[in-house]
N, C-alpha and C. Protein backbone atom coordinates (compact mmCIF):
# COMPACT_ATOMS: atom_id res chain seq x y z
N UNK A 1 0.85 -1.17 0.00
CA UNK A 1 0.00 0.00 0.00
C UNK A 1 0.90 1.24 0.00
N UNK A 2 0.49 2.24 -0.82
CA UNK A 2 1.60 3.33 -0.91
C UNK A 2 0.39 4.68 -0.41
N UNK A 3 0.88 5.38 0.53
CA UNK A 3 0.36 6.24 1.00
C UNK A 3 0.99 7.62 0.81
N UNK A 4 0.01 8.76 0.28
CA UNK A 4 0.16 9.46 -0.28
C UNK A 4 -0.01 11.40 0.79
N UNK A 5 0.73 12.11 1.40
CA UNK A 5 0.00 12.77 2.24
C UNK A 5 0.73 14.22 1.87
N UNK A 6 -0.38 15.17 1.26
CA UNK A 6 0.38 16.63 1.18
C UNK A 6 -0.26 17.57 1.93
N UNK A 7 -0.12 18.42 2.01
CA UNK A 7 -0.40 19.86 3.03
C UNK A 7 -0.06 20.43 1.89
N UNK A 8 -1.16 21.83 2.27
CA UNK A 8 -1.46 23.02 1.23
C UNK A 8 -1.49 24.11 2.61
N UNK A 9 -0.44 25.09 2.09
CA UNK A 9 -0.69 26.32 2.62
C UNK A 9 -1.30 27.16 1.59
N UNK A 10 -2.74 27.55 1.67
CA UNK A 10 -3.39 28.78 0.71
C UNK A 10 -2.89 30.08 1.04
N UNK A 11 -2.95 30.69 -0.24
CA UNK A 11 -2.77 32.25 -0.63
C UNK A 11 -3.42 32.90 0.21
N UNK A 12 -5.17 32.06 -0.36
CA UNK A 12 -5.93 33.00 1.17
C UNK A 12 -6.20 32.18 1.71
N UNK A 13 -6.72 32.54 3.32
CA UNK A 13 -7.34 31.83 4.63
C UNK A 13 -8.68 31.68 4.33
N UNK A 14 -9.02 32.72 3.72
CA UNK A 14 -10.56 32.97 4.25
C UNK A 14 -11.63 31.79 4.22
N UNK A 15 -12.85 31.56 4.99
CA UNK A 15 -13.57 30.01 4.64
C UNK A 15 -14.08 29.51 3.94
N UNK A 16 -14.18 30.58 2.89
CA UNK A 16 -14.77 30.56 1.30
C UNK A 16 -14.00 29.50 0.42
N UNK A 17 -12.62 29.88 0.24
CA UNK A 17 -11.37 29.72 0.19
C UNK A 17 -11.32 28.10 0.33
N UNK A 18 -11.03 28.00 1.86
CA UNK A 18 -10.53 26.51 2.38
C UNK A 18 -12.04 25.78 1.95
N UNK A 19 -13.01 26.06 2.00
CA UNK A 19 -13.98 25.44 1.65
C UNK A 19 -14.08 25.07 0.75
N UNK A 20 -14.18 25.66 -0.50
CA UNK A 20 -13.98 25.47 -1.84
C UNK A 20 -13.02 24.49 -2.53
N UNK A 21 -11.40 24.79 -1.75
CA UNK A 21 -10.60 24.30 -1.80
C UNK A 21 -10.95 22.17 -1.68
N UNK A 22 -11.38 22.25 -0.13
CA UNK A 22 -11.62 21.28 0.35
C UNK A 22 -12.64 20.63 -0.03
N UNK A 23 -13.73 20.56 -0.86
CA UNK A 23 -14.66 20.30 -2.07
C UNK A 23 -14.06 19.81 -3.12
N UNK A 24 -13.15 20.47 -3.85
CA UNK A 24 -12.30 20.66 -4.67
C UNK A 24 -11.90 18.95 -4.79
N UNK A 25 -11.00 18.66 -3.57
CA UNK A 25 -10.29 17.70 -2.96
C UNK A 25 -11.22 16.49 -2.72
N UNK A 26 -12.10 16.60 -2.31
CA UNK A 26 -13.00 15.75 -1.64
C UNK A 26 -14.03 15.11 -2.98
N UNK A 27 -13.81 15.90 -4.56
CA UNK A 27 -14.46 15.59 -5.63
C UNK A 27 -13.93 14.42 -6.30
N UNK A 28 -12.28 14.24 -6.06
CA UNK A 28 -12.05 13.23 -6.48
C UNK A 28 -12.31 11.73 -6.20
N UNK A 29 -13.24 11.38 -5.40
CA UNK A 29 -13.83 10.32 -4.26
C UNK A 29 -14.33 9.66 -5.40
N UNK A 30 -14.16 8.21 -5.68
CA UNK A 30 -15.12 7.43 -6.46
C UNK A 30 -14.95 7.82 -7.67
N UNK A 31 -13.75 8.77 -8.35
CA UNK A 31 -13.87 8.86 -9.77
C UNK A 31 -12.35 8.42 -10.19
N UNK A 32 -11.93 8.01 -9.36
CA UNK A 32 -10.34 7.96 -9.82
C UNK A 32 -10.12 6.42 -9.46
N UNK A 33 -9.70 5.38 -10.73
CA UNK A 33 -10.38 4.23 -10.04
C UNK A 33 -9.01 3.42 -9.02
N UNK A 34 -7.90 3.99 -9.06
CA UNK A 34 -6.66 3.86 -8.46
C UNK A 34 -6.70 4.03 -6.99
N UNK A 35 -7.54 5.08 -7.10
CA UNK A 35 -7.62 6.26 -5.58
C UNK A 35 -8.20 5.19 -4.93
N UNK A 36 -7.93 4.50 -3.50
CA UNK A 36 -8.43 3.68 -3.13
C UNK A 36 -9.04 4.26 -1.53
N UNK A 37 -8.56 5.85 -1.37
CA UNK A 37 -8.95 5.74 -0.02
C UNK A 37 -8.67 7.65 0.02
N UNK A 38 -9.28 8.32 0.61
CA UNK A 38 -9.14 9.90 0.53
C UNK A 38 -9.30 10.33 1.80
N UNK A 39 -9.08 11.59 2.32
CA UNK A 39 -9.17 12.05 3.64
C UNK A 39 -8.65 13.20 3.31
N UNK A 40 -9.53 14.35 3.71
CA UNK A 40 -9.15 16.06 3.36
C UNK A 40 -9.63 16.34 5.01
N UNK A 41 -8.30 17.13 5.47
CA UNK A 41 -8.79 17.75 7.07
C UNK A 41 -8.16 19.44 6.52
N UNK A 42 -8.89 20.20 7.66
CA UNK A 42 -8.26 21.61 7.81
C UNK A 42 -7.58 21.78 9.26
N UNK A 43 -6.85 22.10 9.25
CA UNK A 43 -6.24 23.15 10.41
C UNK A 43 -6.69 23.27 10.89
N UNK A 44 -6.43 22.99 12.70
CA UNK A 44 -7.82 24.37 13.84
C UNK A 44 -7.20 24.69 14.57
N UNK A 45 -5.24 24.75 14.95
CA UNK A 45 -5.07 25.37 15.51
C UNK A 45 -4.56 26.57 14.81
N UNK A 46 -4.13 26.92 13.21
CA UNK A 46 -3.76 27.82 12.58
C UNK A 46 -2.47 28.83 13.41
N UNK A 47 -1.82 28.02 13.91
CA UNK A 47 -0.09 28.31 14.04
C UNK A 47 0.55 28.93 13.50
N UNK A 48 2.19 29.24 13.29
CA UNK A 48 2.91 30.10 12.39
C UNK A 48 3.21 28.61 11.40
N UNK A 49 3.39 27.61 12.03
CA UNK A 49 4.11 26.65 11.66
C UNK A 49 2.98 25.51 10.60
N UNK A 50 1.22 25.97 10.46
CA UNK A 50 0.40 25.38 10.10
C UNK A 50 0.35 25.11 9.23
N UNK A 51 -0.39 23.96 8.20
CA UNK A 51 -0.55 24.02 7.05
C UNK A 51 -1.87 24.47 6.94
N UNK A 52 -2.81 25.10 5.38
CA UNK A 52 -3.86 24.77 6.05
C UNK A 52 -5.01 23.79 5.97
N UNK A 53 -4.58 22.93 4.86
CA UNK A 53 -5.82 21.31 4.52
C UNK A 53 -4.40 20.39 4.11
N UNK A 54 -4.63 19.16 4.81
CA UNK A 54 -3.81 17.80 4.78
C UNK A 54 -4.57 17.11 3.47
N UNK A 55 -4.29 16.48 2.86
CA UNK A 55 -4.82 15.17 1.95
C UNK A 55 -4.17 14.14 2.30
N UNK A 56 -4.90 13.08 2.44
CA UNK A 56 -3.74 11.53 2.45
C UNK A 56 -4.76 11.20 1.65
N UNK A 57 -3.96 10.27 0.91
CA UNK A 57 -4.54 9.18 -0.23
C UNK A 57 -4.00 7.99 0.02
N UNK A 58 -4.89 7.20 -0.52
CA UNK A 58 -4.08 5.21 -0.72
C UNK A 58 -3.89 5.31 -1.83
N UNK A 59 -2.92 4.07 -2.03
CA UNK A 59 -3.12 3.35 -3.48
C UNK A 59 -2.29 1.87 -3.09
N UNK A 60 -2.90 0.89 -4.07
CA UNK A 60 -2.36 -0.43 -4.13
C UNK A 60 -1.01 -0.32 -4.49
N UNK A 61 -0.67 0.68 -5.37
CA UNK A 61 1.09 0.37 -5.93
C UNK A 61 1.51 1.68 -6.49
N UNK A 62 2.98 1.37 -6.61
CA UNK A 62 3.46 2.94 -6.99
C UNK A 62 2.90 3.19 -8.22
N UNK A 63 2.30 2.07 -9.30
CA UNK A 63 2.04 2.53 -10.54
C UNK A 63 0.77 3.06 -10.51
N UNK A 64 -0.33 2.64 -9.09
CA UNK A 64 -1.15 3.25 -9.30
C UNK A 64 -1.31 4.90 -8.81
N UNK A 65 -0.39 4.84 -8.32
CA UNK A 65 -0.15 6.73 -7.66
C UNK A 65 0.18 7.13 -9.11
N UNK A 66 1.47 6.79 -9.92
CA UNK A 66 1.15 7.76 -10.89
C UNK A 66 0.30 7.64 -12.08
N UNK A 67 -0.28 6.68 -12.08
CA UNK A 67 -2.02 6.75 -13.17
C UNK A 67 -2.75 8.09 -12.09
N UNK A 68 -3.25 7.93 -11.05
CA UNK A 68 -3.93 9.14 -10.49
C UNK A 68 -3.08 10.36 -10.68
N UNK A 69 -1.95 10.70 -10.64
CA UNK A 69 -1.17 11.59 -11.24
C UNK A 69 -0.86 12.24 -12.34
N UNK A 70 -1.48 11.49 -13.57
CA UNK A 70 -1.79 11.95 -14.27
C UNK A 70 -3.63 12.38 -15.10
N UNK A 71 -4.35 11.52 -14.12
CA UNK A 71 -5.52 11.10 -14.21
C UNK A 71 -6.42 12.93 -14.34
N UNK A 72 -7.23 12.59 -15.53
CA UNK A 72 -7.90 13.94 -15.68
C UNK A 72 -8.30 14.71 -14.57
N UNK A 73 -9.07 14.12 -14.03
CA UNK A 73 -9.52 14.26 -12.74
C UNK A 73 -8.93 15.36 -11.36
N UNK A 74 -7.68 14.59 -11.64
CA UNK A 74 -6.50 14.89 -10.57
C UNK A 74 -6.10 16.27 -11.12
N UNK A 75 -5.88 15.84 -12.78
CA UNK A 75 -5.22 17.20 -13.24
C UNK A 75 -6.21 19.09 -13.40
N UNK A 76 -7.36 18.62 -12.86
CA UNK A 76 -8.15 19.33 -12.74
C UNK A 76 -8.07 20.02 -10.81
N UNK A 77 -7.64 18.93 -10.05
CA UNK A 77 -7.27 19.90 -8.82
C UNK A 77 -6.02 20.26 -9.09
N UNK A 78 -5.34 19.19 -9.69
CA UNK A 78 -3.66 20.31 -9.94
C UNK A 78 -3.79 21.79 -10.06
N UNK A 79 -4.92 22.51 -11.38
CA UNK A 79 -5.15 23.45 -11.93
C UNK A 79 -5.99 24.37 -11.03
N UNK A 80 -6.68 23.87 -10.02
CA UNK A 80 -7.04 24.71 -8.69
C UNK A 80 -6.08 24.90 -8.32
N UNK A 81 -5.32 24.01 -7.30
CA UNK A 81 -4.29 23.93 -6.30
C UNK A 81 -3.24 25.12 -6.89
N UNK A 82 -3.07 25.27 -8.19
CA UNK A 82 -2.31 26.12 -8.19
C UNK A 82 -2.37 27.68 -8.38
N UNK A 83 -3.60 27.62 -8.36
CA UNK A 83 -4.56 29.00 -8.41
C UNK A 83 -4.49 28.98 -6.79
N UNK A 84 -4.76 28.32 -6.17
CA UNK A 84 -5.11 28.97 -4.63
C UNK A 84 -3.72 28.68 -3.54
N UNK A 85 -2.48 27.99 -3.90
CA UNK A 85 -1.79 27.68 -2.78
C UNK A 85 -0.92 28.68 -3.07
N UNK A 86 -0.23 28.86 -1.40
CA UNK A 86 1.26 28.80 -1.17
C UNK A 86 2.38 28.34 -1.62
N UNK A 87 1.79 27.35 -0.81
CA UNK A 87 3.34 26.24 -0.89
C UNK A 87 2.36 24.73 -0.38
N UNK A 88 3.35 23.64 -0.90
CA UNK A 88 2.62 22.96 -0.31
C UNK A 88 4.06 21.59 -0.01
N UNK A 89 3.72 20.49 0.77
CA UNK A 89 4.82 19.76 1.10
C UNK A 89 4.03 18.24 0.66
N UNK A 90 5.04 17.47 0.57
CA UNK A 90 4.06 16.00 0.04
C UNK A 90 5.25 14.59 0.88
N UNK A 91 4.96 13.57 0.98
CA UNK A 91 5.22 13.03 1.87
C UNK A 91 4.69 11.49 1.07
N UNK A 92 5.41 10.47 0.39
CA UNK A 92 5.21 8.97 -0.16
C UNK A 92 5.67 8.09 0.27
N UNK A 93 4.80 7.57 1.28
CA UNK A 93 5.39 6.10 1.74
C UNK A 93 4.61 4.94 1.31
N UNK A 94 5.64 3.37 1.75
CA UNK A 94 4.62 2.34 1.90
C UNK A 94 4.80 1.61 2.82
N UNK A 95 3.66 1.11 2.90
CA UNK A 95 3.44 0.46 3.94
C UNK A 95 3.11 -1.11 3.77
């Protein structure tokens, strides 16, 4: 199982924003047929050090992380994500 986990710091805070954002994220559920498992959280203590929405994803194998990687779908939050973030950090293990 290869587990997939990034943090998004947004441009903006506001709840419009992370909301949208986190919709955004939460659209890819059931359309990506690789994606075996999703989880979008926000921030609540909003720190210096915070991010502000986590994603972890599953997948059965490394080949299926990059089919969702390139997967229309995906490439459609790519094209948000980069309209609304900061910065963001990513993190691939297995387990």
């Amino acid at each position: 199982m290869i587990t997939h986990i990034v943090f998004f710091k947004l441009k903006e805070r506001s709840e419009a924003v992370v909301s949208e954002t986190v919709n955004v994220l939460r659209n890819m559920e059931g359309k990506i047929p690789q994606l075996r498992y999703i989880e979008v959280g926000v921030d609540v203590l909003h720190t210096e050090r915070s991010y502000d929405i986590a994603l972890i994803t599953k997948f059965d194998t490394l080949d299926d992380l990059q089919a969702y990687q390139v997967h229309p779908v995906h490439q459609e939050v790519i094209r948000h994500m980069n309209n609304v973030r900061e910065s963001s950090v990513a993190v691939d293990y297995e387990s």
